[in-house]
C-alpha atoms as a PDB file:
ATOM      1  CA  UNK A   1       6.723  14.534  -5.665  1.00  0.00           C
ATOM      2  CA  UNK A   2       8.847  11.791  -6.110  1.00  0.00           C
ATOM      3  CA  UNK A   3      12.478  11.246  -4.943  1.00  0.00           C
ATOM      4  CA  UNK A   4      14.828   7.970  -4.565  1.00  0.00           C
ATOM      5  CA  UNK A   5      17.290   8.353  -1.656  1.00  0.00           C
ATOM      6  CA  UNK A   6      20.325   6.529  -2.495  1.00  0.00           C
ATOM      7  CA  UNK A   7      23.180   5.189  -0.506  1.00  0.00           C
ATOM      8  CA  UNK A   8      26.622   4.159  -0.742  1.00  0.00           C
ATOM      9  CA  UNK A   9      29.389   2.622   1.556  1.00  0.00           C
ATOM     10  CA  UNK A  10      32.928   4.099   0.011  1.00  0.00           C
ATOM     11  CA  UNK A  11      35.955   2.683   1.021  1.00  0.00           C
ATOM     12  CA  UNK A  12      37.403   3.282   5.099  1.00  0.00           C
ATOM     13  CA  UNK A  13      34.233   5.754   5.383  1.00  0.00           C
ATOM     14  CA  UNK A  14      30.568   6.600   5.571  1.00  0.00           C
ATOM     15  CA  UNK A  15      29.336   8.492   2.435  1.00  0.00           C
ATOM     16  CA  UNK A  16      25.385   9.762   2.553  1.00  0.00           C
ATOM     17  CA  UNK A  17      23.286   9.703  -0.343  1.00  0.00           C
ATOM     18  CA  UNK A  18      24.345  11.764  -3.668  1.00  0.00           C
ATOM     19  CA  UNK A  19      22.995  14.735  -4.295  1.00  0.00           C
ATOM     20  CA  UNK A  20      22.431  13.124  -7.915  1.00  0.00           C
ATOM     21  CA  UNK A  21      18.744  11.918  -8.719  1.00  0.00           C
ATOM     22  CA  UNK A  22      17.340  14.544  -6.263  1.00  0.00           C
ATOM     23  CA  UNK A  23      18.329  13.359  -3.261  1.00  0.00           C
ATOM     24  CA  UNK A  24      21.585  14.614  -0.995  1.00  0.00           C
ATOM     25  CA  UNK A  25      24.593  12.928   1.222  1.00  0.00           C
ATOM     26  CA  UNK A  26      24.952  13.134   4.732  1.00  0.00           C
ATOM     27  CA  UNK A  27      28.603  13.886   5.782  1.00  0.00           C
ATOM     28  CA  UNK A  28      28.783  11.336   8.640  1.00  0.00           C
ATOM     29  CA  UNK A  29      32.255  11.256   7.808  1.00  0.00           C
ATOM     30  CA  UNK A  30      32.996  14.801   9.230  1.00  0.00           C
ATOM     31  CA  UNK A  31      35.835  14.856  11.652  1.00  0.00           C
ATOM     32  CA  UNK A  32      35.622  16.585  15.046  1.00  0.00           C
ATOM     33  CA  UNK A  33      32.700  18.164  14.663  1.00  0.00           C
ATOM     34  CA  UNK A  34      32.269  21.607  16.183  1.00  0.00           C
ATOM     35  CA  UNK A  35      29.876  21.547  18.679  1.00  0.00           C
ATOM     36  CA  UNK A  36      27.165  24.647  18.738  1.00  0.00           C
ATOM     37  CA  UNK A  37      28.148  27.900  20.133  1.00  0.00           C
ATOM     38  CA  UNK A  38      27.429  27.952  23.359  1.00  0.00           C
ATOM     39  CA  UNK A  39      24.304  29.823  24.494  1.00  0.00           C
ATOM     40  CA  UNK A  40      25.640  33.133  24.449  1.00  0.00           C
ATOM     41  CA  UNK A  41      26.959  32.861  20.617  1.00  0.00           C
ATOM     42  CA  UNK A  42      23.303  31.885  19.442  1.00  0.00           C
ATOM     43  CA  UNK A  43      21.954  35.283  20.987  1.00  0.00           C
ATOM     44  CA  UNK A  44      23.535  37.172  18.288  1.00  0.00           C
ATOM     45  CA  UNK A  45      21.927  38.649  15.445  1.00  0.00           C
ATOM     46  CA  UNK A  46      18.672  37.166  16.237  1.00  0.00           C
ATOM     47  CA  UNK A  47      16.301  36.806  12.984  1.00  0.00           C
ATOM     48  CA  UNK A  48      14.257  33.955  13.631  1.00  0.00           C
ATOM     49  CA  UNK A  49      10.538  34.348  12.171  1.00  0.00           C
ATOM     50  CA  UNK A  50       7.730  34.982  14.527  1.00  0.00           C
ATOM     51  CA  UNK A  51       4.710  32.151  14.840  1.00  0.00           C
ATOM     52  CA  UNK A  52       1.717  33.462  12.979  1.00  0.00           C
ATOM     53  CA  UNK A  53      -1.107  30.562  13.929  1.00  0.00           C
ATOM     54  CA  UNK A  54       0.742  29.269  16.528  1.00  0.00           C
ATOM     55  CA  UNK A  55       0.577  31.125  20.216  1.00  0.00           C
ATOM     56  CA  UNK A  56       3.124  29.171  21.476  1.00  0.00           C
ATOM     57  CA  UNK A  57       4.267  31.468  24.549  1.00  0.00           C
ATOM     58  CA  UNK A  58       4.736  34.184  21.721  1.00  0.00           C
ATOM     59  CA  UNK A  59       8.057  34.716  20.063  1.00  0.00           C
ATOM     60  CA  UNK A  60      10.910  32.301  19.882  1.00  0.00           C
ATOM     61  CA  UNK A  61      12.933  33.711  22.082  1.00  0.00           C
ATOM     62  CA  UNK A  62      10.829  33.659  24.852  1.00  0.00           C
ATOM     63  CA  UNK A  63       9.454  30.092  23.909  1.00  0.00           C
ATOM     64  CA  UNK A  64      12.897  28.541  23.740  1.00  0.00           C
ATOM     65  CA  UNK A  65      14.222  30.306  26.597  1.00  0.00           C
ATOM     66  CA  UNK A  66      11.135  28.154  29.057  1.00  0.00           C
ATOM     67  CA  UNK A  67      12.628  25.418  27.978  1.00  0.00           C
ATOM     68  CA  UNK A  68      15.998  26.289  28.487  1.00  0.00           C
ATOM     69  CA  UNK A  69      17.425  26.415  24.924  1.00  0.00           C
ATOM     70  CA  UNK A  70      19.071  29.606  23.065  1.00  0.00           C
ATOM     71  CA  UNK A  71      16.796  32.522  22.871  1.00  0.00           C
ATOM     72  CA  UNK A  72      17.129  32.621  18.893  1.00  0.00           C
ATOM     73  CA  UNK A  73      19.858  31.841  15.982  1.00  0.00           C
ATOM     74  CA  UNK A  74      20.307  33.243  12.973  1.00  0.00           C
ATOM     75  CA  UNK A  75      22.099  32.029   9.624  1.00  0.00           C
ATOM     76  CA  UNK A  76      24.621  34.897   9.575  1.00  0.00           C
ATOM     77  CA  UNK A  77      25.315  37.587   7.145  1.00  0.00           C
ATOM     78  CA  UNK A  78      24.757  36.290   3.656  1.00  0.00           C
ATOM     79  CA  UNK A  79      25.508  38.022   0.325  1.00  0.00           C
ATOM     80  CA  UNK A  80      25.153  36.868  -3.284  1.00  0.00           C
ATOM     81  CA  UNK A  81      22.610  34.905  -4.431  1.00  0.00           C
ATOM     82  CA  UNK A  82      21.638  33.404  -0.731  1.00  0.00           C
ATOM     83  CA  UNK A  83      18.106  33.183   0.228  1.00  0.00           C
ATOM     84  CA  UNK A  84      17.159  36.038   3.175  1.00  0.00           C
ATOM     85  CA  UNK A  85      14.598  34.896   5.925  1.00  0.00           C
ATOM     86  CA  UNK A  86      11.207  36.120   4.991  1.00  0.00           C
ATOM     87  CA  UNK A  87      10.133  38.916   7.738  1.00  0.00           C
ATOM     88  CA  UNK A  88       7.260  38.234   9.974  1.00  0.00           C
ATOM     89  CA  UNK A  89       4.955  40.714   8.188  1.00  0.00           C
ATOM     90  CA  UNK A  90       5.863  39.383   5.034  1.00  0.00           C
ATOM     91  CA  UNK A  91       4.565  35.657   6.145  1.00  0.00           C
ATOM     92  CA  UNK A  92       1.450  37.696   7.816  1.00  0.00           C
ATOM     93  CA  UNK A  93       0.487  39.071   4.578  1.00  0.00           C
ATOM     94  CA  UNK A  94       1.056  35.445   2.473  1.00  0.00           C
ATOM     95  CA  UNK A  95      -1.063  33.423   4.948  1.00  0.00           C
ATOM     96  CA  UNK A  96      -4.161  36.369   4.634  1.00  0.00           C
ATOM     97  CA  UNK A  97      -3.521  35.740   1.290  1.00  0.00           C
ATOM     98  CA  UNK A  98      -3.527  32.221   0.628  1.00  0.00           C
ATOM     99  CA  UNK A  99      -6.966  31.421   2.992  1.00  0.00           C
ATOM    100  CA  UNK A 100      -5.006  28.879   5.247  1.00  0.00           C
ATOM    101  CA  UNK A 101      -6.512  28.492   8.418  1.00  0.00           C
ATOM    102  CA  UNK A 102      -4.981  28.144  11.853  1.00  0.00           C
ATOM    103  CA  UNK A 103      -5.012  24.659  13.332  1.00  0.00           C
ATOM    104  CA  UNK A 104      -4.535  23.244  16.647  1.00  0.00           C
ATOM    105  CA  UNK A 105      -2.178  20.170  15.481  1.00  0.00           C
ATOM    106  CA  UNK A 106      -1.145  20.765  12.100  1.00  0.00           C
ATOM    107  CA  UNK A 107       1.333  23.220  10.578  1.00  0.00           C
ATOM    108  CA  UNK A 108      -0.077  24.988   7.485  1.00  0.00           C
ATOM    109  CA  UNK A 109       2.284  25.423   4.452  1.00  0.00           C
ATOM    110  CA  UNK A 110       2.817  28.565   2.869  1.00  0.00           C
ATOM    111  CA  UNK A 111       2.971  29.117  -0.931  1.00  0.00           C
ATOM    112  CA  UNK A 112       6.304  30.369  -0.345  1.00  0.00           C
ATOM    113  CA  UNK A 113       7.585  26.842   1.628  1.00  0.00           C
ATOM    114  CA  UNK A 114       6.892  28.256   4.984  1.00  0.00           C
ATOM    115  CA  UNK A 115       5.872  26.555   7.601  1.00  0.00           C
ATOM    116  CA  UNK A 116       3.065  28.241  10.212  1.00  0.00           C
ATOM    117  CA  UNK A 117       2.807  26.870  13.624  1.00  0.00           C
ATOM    118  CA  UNK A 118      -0.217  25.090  14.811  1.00  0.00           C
ATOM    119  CA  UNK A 119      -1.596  26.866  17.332  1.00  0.00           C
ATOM    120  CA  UNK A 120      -2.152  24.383  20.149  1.00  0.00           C
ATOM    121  CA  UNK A 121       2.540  23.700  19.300  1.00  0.00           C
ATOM    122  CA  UNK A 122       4.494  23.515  22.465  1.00  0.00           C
ATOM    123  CA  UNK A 123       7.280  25.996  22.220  1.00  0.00           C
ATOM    124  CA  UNK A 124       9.814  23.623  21.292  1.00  0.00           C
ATOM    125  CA  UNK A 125       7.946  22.823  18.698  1.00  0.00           C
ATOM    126  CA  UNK A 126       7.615  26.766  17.938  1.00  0.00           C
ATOM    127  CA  UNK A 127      11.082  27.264  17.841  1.00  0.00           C
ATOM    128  CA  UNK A 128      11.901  24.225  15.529  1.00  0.00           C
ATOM    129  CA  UNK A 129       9.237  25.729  12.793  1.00  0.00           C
ATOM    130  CA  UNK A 130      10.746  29.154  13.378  1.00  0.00           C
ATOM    131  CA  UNK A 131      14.524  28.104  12.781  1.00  0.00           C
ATOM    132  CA  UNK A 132      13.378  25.902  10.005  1.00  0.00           C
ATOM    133  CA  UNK A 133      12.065  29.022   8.314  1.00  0.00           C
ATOM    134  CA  UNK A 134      15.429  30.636   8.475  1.00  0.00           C
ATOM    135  CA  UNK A 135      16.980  28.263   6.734  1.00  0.00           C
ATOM    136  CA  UNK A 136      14.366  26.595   4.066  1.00  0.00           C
ATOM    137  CA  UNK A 137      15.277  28.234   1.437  1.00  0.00           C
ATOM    138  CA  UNK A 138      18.785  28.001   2.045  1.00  0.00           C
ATOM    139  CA  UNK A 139      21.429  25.958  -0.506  1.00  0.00           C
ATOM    140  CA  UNK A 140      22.307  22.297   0.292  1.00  0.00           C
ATOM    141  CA  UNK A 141      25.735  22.054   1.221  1.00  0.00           C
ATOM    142  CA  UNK A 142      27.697  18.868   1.857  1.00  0.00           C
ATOM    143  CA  UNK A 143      29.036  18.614   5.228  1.00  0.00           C
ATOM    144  CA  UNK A 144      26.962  21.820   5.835  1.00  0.00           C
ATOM    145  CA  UNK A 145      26.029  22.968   9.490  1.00  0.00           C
ATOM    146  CA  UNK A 146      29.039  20.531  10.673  1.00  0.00           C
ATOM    147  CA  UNK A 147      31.896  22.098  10.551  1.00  0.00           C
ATOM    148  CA  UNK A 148      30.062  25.045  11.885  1.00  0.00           C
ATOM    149  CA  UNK A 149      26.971  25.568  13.627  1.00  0.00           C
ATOM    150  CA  UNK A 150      25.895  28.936  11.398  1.00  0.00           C
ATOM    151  CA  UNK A 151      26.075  28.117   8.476  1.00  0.00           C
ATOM    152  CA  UNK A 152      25.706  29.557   4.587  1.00  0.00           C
ATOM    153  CA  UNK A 153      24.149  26.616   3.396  1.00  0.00           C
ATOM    154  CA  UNK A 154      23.218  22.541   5.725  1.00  0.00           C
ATOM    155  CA  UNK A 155      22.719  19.066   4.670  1.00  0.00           C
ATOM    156  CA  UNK A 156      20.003  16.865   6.053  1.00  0.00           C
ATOM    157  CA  UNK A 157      21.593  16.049   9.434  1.00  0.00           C
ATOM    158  CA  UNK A 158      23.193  19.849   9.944  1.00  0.00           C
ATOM    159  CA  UNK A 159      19.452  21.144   9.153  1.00  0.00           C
ATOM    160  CA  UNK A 160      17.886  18.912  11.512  1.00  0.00           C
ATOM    161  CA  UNK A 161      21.148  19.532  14.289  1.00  0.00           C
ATOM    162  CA  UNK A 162      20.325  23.233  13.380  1.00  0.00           C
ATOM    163  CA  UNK A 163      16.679  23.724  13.971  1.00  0.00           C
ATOM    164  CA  UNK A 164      16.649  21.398  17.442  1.00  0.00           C
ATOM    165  CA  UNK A 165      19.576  22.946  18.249  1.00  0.00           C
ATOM    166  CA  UNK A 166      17.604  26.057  17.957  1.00  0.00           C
ATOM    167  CA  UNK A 167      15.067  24.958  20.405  1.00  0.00           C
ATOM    168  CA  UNK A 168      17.374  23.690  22.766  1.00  0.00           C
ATOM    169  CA  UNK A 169      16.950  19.746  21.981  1.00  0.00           C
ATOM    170  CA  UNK A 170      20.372  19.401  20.802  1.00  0.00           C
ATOM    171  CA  UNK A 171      23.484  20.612  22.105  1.00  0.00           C
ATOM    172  CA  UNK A 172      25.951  19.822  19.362  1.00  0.00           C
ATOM    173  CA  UNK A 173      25.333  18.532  15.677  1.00  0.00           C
ATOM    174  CA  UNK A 174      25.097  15.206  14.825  1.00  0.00           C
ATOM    175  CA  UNK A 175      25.133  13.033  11.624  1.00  0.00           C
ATOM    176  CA  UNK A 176      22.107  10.951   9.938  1.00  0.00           C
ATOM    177  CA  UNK A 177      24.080   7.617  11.558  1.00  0.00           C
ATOM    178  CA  UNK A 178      23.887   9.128  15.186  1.00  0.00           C
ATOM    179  CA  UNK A 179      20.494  10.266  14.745  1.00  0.00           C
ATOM    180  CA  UNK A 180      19.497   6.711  14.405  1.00  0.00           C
ATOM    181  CA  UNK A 181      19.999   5.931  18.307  1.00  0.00           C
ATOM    182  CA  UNK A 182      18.744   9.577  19.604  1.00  0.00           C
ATOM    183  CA  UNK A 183      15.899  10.092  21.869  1.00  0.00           C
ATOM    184  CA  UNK A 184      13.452   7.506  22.016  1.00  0.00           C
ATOM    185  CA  UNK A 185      12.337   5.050  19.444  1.00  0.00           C
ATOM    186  CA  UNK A 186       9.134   4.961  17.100  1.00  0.00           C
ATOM    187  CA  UNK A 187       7.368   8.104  16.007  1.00  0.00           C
ATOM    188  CA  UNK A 188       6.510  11.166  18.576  1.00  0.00           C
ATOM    189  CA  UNK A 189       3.417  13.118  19.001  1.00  0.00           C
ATOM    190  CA  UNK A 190       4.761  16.535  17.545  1.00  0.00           C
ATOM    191  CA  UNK A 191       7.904  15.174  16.051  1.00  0.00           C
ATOM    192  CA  UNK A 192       9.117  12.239  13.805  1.00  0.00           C
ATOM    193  CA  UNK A 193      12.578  11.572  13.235  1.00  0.00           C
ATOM    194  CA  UNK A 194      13.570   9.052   9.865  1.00  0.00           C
ATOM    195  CA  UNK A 195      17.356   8.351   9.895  1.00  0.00           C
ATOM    196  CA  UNK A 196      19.631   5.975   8.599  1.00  0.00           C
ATOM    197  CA  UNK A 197      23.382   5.769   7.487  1.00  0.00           C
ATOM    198  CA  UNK A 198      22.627   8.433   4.481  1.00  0.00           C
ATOM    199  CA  UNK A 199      20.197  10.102   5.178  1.00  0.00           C
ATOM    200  CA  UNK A 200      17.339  11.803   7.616  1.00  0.00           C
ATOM    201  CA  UNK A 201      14.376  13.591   7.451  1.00  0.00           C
ATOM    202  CA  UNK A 202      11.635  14.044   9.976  1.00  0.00           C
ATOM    203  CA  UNK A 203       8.461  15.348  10.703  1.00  0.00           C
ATOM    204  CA  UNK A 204       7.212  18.798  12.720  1.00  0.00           C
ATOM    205  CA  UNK A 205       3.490  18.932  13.363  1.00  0.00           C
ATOM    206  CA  UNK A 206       2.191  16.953   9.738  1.00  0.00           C
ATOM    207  CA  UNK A 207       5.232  18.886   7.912  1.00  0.00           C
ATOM    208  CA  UNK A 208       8.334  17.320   6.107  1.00  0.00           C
ATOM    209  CA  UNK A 209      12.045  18.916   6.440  1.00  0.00           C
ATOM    210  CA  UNK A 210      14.143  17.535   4.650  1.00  0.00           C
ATOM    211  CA  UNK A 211      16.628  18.942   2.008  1.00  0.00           C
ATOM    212  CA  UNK A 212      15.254  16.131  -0.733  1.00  0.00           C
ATOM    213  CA  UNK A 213      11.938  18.670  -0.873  1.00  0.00           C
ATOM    214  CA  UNK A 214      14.761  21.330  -0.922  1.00  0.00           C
ATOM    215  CA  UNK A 215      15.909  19.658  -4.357  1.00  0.00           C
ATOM    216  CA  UNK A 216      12.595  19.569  -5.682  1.00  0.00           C
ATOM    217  CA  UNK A 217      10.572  23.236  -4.386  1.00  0.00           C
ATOM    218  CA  UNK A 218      13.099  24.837  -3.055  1.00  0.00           C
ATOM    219  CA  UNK A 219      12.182  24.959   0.170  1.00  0.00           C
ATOM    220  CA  UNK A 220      12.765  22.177   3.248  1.00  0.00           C
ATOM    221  CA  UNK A 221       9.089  22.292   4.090  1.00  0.00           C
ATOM    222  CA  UNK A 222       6.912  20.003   2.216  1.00  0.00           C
ATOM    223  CA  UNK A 223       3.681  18.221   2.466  1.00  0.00           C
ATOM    224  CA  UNK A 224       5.834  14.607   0.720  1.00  0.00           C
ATOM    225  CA  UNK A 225       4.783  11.921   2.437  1.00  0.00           C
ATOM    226  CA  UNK A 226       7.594   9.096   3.531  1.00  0.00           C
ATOM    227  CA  UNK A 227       6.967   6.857   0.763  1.00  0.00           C
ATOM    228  CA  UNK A 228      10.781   5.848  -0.100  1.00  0.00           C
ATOM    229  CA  UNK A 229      11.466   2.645  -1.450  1.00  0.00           C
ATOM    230  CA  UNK A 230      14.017   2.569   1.450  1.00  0.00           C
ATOM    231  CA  UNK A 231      11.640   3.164   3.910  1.00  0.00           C
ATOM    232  CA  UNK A 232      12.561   0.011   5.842  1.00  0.00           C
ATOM    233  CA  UNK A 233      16.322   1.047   6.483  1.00  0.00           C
ATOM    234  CA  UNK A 234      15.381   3.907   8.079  1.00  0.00           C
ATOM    235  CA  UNK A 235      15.024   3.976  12.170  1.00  0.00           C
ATOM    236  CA  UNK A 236      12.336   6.370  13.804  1.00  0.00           C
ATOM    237  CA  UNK A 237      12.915   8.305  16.309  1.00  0.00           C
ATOM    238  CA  UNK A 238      11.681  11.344  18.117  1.00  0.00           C
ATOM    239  CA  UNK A 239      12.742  13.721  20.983  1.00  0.00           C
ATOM    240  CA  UNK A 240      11.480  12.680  24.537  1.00  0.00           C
ATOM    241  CA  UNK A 241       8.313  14.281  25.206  1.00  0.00           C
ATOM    242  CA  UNK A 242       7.420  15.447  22.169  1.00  0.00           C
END
């Protein structure tokens, strides 16, 4: 798969990369940012998938609540045409299917776009691949998952503020731009962060998020590697400890 990330400078503001040519902007631009419910608002409505490889401390609830973070989130009510998580059984029955194999370090990809947690995943890690399923197959939006935390559709930085806000990493959203001095610098051992004035993307146990591979399989989840020709404006980072 093959995308070009492009970015602009408009006048008095930050723009992110158009969603032209397959890739999509980051709204760094977005004023006032709401900050994530607090803990209490994430607890409603919980539909975040279970693990299936992964053992992780067992669901997500209990894996993000031992490390302090929300007990689950959930993308809202949708209606329309708006992708619905896939249920736990369903994902059970598509990985007996497809022959993938669980693996200590690596998350499997499903033929559906899901990812399944590596087994040997700390449960941070857990609950970033669970909230990432909630919301792969979700529509880009511009600006999306800034002007509210639940969201009908996110944009690179809002998925990325979504799913570690999920795990209790982040505790409000935060643009591509910001992302570029968070945590610590150079790549982690479970996850990678790529960010730069348009754009992020990152990686969760071998797998890409990123709403470019949203363009291009409909899903966030990918297997792309980070071959863009850009490569060298973007800053890695990753969470402390992981």
């Amino acid at each position: 798969m093959k995308a070009i990330v492009t970015c602009a400078v408009a006048a008095g503001l930050i723009a992110g990369c158009g969603q032209q040519q397959g890739s999509n902007p980051d709204p760094s631009t977005v004023q006032q940012r709401t900050a994530p419910p607090s803990t209490p608002a994430l607890h409603a409505h919980p539909q975040v998938i279970e693990p299936v490889a992964g053992n992780g401390g067992g669901s997500t609830s209990q894996g993000a609540a031992s490390s302090g973070g929300p007990a689950g989130v959930s993308v809202g009510p949708q209606s329309g045409q708006l992708a619905q998580p896939v249920s736990d059984a369903e994902i059970r029955r598509e990985l007996a299917a497809s022959g993938l194999n669980a693996n200590a370090t690596h998350a499997a990809l499903t033929k559906d776009g899901l990812a399944v947690t590596p087994v040997d995943a700390p449960a941070e890690v857990q609950a970033i691949i669970n909230a990432g399923n909630e919301i792969a197959h979700l529509p880009y939006v511009w600006g999306g998952g800034h002007g509210r935390y639940i969201d009908t559709g996110y944009d690179c930085s809002g998925s990325i503020s979504f799913v570690f806000g999920a795990a209790g990493i982040l505790s409000t959203t935060m643009t591509s731009g910001e992302l570029m001095s968070w945590g610590k610098p150079g790549p982690g051992k479970w996850i990678t962060v790529f960010a730069n004035n348009g754009h992020t993307f990152m990686y969760v146990a071998g797998l890409r998020f990123d709403t470019v591979a949203l363009a291009q399989t409909g899903s966030r989840w990918s297997n792309r590697p980070a071959n863009e020709p850009d490569l060298s404006t973007f800053v890695v980072r990753h969470p402390a400890g992981l």
